[in-house]
Protein backbone atom coordinates (compact mmCIF):
# COMPACT_ATOMS: atom_id res chain seq x y z
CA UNK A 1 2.45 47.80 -5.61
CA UNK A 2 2.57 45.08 -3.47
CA UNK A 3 -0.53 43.25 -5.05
CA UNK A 4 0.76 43.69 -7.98
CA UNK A 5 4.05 41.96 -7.30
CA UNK A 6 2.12 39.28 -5.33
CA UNK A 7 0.25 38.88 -8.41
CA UNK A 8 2.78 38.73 -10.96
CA UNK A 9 4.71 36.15 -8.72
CA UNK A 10 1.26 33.78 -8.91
CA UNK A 11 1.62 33.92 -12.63
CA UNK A 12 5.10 33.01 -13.18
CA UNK A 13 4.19 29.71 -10.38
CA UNK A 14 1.15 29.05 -12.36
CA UNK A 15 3.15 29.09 -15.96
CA UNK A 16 6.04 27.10 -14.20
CA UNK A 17 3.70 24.36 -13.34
CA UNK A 18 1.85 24.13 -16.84
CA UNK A 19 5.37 23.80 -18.16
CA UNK A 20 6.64 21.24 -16.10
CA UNK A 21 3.22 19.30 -16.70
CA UNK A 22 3.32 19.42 -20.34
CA UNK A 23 6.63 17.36 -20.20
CA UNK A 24 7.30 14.79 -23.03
CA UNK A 25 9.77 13.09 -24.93
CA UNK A 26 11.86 15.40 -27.35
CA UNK A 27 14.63 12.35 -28.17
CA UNK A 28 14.92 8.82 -28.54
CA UNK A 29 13.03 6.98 -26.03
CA UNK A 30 14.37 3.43 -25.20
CA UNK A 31 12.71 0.52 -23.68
CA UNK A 32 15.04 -1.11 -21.95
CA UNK A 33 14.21 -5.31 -22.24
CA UNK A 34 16.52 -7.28 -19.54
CA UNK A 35 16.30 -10.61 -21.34
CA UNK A 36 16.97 -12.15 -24.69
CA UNK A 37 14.88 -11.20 -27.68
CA UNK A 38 12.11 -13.65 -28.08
CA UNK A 39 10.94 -13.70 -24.46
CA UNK A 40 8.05 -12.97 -23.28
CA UNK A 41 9.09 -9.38 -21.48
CA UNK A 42 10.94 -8.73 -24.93
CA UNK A 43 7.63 -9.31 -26.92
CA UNK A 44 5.73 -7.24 -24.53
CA UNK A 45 8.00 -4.37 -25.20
CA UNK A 46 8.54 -4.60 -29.00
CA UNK A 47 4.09 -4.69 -28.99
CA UNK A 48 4.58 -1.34 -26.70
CA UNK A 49 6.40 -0.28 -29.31
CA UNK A 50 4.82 -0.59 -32.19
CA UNK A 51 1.38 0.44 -30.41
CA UNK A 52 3.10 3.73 -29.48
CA UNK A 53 4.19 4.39 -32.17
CA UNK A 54 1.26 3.72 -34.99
CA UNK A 55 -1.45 5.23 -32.40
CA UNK A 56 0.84 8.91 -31.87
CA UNK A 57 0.40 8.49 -28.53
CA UNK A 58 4.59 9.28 -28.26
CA UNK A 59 5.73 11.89 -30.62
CA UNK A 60 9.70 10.90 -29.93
CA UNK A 61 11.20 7.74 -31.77
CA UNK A 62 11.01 4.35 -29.96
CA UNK A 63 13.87 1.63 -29.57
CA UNK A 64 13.75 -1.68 -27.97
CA UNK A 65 17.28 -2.15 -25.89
CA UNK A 66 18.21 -5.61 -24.77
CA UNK A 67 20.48 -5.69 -21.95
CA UNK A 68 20.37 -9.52 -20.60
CA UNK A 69 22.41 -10.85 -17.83
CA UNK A 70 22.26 -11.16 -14.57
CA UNK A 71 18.98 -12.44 -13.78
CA UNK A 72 18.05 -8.80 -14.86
CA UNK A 73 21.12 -6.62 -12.73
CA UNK A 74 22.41 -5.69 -16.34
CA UNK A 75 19.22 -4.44 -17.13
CA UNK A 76 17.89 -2.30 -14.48
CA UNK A 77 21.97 -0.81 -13.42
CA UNK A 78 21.91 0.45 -17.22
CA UNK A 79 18.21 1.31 -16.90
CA UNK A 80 19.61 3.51 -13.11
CA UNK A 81 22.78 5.20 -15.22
CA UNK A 82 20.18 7.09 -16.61
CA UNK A 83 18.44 8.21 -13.27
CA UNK A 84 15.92 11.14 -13.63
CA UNK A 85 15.31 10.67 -17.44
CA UNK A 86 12.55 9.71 -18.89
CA UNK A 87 13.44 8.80 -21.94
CA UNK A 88 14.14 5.06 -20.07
CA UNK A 89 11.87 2.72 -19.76
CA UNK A 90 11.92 -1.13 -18.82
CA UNK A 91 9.53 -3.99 -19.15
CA UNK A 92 9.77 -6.15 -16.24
CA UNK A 93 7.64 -9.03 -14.04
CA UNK A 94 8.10 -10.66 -11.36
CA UNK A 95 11.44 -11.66 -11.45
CA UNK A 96 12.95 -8.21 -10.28
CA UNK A 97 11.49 -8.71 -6.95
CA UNK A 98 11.96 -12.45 -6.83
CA UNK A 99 15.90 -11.80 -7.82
CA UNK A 100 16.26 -9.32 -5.01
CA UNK A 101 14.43 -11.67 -2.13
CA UNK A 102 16.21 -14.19 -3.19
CA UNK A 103 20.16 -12.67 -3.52
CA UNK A 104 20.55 -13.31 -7.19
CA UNK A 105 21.06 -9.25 -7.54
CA UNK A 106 21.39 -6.38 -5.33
CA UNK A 107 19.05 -4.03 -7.32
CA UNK A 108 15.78 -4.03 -5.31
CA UNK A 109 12.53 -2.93 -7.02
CA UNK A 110 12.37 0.48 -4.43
CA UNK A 111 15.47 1.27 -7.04
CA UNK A 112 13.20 1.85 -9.69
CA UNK A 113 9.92 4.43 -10.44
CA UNK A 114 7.49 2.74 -11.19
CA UNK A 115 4.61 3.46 -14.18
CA UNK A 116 2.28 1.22 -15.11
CA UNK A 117 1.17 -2.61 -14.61
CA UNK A 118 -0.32 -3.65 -18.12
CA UNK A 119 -1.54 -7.41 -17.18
CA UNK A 120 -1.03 -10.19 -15.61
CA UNK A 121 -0.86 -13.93 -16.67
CA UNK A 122 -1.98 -16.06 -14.05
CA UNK A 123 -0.20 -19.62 -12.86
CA UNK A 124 -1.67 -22.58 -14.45
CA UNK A 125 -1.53 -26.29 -13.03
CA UNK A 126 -1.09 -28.39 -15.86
CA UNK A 127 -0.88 -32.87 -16.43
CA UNK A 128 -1.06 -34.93 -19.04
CA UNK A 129 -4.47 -35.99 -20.72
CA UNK A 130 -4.42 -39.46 -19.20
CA UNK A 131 -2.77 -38.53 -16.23
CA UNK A 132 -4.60 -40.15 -12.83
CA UNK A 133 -4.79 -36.62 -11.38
CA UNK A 134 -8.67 -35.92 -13.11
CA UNK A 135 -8.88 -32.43 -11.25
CA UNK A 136 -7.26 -29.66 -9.02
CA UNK A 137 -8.78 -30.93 -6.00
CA UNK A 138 -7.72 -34.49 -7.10
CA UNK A 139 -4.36 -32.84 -7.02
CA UNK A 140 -4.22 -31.21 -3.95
CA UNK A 141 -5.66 -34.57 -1.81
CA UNK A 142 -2.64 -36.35 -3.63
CA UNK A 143 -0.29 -33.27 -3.27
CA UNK A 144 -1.53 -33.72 0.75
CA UNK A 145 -1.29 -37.78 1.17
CA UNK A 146 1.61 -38.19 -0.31
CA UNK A 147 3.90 -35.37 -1.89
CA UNK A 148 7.06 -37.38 -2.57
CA UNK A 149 4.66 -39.18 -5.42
CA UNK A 150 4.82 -35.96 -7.33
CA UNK A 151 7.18 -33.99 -8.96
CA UNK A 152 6.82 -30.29 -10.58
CA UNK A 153 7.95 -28.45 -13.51
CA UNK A 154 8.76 -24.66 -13.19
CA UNK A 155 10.81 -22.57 -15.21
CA UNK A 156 12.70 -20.62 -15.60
CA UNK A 157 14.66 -20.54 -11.88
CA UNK A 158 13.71 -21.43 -8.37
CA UNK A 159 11.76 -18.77 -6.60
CA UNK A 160 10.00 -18.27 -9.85
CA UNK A 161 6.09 -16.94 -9.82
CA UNK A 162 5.70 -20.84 -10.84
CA UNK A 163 7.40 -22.28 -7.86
CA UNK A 164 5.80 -19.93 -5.82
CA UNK A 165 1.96 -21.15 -7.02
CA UNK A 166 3.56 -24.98 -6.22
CA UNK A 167 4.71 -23.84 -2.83
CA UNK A 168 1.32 -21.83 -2.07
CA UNK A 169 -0.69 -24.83 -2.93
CA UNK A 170 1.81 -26.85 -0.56
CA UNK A 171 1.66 -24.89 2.41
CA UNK A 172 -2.26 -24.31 1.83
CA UNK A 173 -2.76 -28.71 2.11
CA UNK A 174 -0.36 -28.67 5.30
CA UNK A 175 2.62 -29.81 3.16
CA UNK A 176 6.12 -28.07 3.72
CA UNK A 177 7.14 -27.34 0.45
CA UNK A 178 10.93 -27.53 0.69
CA UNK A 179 11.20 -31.09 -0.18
CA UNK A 180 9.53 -31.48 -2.84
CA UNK A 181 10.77 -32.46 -6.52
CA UNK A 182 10.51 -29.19 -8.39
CA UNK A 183 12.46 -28.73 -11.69
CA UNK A 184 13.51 -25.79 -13.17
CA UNK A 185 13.64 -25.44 -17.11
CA UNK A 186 14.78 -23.40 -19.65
CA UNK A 187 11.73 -22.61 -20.43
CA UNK A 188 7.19 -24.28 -20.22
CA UNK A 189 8.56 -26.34 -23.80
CA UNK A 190 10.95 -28.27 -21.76
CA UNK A 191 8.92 -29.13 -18.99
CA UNK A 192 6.56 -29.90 -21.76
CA UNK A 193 8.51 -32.53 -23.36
CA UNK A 194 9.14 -33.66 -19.99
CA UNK A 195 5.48 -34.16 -18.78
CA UNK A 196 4.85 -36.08 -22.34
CA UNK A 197 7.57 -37.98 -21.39
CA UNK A 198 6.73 -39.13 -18.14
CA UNK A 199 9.50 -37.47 -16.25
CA UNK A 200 7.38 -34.98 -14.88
CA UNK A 201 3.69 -35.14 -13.61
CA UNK A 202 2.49 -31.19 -13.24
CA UNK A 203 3.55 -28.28 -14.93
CA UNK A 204 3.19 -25.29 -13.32
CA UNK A 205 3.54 -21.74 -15.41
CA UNK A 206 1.29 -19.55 -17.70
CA UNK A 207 -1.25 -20.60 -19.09
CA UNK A 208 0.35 -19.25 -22.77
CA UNK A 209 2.87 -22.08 -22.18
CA UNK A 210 0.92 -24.81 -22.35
CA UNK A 211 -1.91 -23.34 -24.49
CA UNK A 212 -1.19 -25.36 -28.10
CA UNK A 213 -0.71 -28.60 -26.00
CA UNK A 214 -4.12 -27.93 -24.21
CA UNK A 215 -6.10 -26.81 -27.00
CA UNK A 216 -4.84 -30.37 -29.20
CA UNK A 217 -6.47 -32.16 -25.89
CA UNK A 218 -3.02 -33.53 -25.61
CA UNK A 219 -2.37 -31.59 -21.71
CA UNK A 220 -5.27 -30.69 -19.11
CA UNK A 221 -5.30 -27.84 -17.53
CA UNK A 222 -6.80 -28.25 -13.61
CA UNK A 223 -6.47 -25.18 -11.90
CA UNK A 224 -5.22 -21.43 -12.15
CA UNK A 225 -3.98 -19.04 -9.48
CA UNK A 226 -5.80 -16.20 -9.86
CA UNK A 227 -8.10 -14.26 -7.71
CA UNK A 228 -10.96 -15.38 -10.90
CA UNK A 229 -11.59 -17.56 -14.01
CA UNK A 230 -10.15 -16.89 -17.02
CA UNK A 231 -11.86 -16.38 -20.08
CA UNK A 232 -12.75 -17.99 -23.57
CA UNK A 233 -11.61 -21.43 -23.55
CA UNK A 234 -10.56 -21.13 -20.35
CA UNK A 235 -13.78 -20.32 -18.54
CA UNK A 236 -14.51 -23.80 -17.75
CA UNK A 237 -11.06 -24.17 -15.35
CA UNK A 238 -11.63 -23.42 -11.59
CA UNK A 239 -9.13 -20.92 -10.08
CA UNK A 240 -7.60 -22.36 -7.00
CA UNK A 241 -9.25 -19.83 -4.73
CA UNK A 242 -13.12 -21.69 -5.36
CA UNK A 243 -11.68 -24.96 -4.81
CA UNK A 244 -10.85 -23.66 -1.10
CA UNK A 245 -6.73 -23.18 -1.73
CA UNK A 246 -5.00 -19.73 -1.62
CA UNK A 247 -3.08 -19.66 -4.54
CA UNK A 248 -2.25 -16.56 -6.20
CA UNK A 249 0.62 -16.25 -8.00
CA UNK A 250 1.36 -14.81 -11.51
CA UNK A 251 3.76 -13.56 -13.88
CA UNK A 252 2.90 -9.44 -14.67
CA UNK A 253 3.89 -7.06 -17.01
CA UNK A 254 4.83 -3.68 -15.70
CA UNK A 255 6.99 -0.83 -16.67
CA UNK A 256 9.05 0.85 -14.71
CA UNK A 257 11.49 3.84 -15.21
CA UNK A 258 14.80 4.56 -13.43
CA UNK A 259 14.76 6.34 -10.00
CA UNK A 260 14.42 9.53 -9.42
CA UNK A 261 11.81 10.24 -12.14
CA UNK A 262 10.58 14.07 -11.92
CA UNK A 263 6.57 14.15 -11.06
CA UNK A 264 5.37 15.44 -14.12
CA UNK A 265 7.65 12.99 -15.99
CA UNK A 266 5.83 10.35 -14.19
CA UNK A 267 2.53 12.12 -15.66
CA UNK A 268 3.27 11.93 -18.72
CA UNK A 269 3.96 8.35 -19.06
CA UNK A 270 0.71 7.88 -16.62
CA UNK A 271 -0.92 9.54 -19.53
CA UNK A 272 0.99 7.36 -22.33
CA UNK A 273 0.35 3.72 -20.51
CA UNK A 274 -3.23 4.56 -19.43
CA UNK A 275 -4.59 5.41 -23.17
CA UNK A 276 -2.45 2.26 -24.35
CA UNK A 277 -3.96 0.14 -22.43
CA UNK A 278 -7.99 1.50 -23.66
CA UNK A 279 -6.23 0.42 -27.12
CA UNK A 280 -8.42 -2.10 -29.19
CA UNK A 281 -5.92 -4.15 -30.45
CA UNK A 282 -4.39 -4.15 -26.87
CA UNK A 283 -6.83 -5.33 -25.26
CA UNK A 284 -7.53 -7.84 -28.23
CA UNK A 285 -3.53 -8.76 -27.46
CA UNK A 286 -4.05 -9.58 -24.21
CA UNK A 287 -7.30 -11.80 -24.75
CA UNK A 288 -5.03 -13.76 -27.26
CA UNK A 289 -2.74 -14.34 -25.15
CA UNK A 290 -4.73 -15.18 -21.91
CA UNK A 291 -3.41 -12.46 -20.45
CA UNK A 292 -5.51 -10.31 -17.46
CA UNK A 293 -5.68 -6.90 -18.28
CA UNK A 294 -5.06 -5.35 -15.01
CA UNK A 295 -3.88 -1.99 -15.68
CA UNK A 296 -2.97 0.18 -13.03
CA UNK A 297 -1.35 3.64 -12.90
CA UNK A 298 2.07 4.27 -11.19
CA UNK A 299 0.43 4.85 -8.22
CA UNK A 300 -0.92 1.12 -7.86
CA UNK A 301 1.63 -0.45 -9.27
CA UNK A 302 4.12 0.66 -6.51
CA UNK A 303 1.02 -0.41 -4.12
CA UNK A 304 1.13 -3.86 -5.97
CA UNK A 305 5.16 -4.37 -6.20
CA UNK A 306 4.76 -3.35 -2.16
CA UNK A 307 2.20 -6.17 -1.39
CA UNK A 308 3.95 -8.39 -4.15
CA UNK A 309 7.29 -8.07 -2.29
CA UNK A 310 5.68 -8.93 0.92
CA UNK A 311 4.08 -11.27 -0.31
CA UNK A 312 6.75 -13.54 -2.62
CA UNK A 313 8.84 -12.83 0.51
CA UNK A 314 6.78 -15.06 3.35
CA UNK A 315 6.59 -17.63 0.45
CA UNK A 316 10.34 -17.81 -0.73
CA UNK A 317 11.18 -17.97 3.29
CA UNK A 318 9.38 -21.04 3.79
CA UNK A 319 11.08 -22.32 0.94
CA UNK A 320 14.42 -21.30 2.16
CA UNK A 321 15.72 -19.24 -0.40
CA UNK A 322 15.84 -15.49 1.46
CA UNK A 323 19.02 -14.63 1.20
């Protein structure tokens, strides 16, 4: 009697655990954006979408929710009212770590599950065609000899993935990075306009931002801050790393879902984002847009925001912005 109770207890375990692994969506899911529409986190999302959505790889309808404000609080606290559902998602880079380190909000990325890193757009170092800088090295002797002589472009804030590549490259020539003229725009198009006009000597951002100005032979591109070349056009343009500098720095696309996300919520979405990402005309996407893909599950991409967070954090302290 006692094996048989033993054994009828195994089977209700085992049909417990195949339901709570064959979790999915049975309502509106909504992908939470925590900028304006147009940028690049909200294009990321809306592509998400519509991949989702024509490949069935989500049953449940799809919505794109922009909640700016806040240098991305508004966001993630609506993103945390729904805690434990995961029917939430929320595109987000860089800046939710950098906006933490740096005391611009008091949501920290630990706040948040995370579920998948989808690519990642390296930092480019960018100067006019005729400028006198010919080549990343050039820049870095110059950057060492004498750093008042140049001044930066960054956007969108300080403590940016961009002004973190500029103060990388800084500290890697022996040059402390606080002083130095670094501008933050609106946006790459203003410090565009403002390295055409002369107000500005290097650009620093992805290399999307500069890509039209680059491609007219109008801007030249002299290094990027990634761990390897990029491709296609690209492939000529030495990463930092070969020229003997360590600078890494880039601006990622991840998704993340509020906290407290059941496990087998977590593997379903682990599901969702890996198959996405095998996607032809993701991957095709990415190549477009110059844009790594780096997938990783949930499980590295809370490894990556880890060494990430460690990482931005040395940087932004030796730029004084730890708050």
């Amino acid at each position: 009697m006692f094996r048989a109770a033993w054994a009828l207890l195994a089977a209700f375990a085992w049909t417990n655990g195949l339901a709570a692994s064959s979790w999915q969506p049975n309502r509106n899911v909504e992908i939470v954006v925590s900028t304006s529409p147009g940028s690049g986190s909200d294009t990321t999302a809306r592509f998400i979408q519509k991949l989702l959505v024509e490949n069935k790889l989500v049953s449940a309808p799809l919505t794109v929710m922009n909640k700016p404000g806040g240098g991305g609080a508004v966001g993630a606290t609506y993103l945390n009212q729904h805690a434990g559902n995961g029917h939430y998602l929320m595109v987000t880079s860089p800046s939710l770590l950098a906006n933490e380190i740096t005391g611009r909000t008091k949501i920290k990325y630990t706040d948040v599950t995370p579920l998948a890193q989808l690519g990642t757009e390296p930092v480019v170092f960018t100067v006019r065609a005729d400028s006198a800088v010919k080549s990343g090295r050039e820049l870095a002797e110059r950057l060492k000899s004498d750093p008042a002589s140049l001044s930066f472009s960054i956007g969108t804030t300080i403590g940016s993935h961009n002004h973190i590549a500029v103060a990388q490259l800084a500290k890697a020539v022996g040059v402390n990075a606080k002083p130095l003229k670094v501008v933050a725009f609106a946006g790459s198009a203003d410090g565009i306009t403002a390295l055409h006009g002369g107000h500005i000597d290097v650009v620093a951002s992805p290399s999307s931002g500069v890509w039209e100005h680059f491609v007219a032979g109008k801007l030249r591109i002299l290094a990027v801050s990634a761990e390897s070349r990029l491709g296609g056009p690209l492939a000529g343009i030495p990463t930092w790393k070969e020229l003997g500098y360590p600078v890494l720095s880039a601006n990622w696309r991840s998704v993340v879902g509020p906290k407290g996300l059941p496990e087998e919520q977590v593997h379903y979405w682990d599901g969702v984002f890996e198959k996405l990402s095998q996607l032809p005309e993701w991957k095709q996407s990415l190549d477009s847009e110059h844009i790594q893909n780096t997938y990783s599950d949930s499980r590295g991409t809370r490894q990556l925001m880890d060494a990430q967070h460690k990482a931005m954090s040395a940087t932004l302290a030796d730029l004084g912005l730890v708050k």
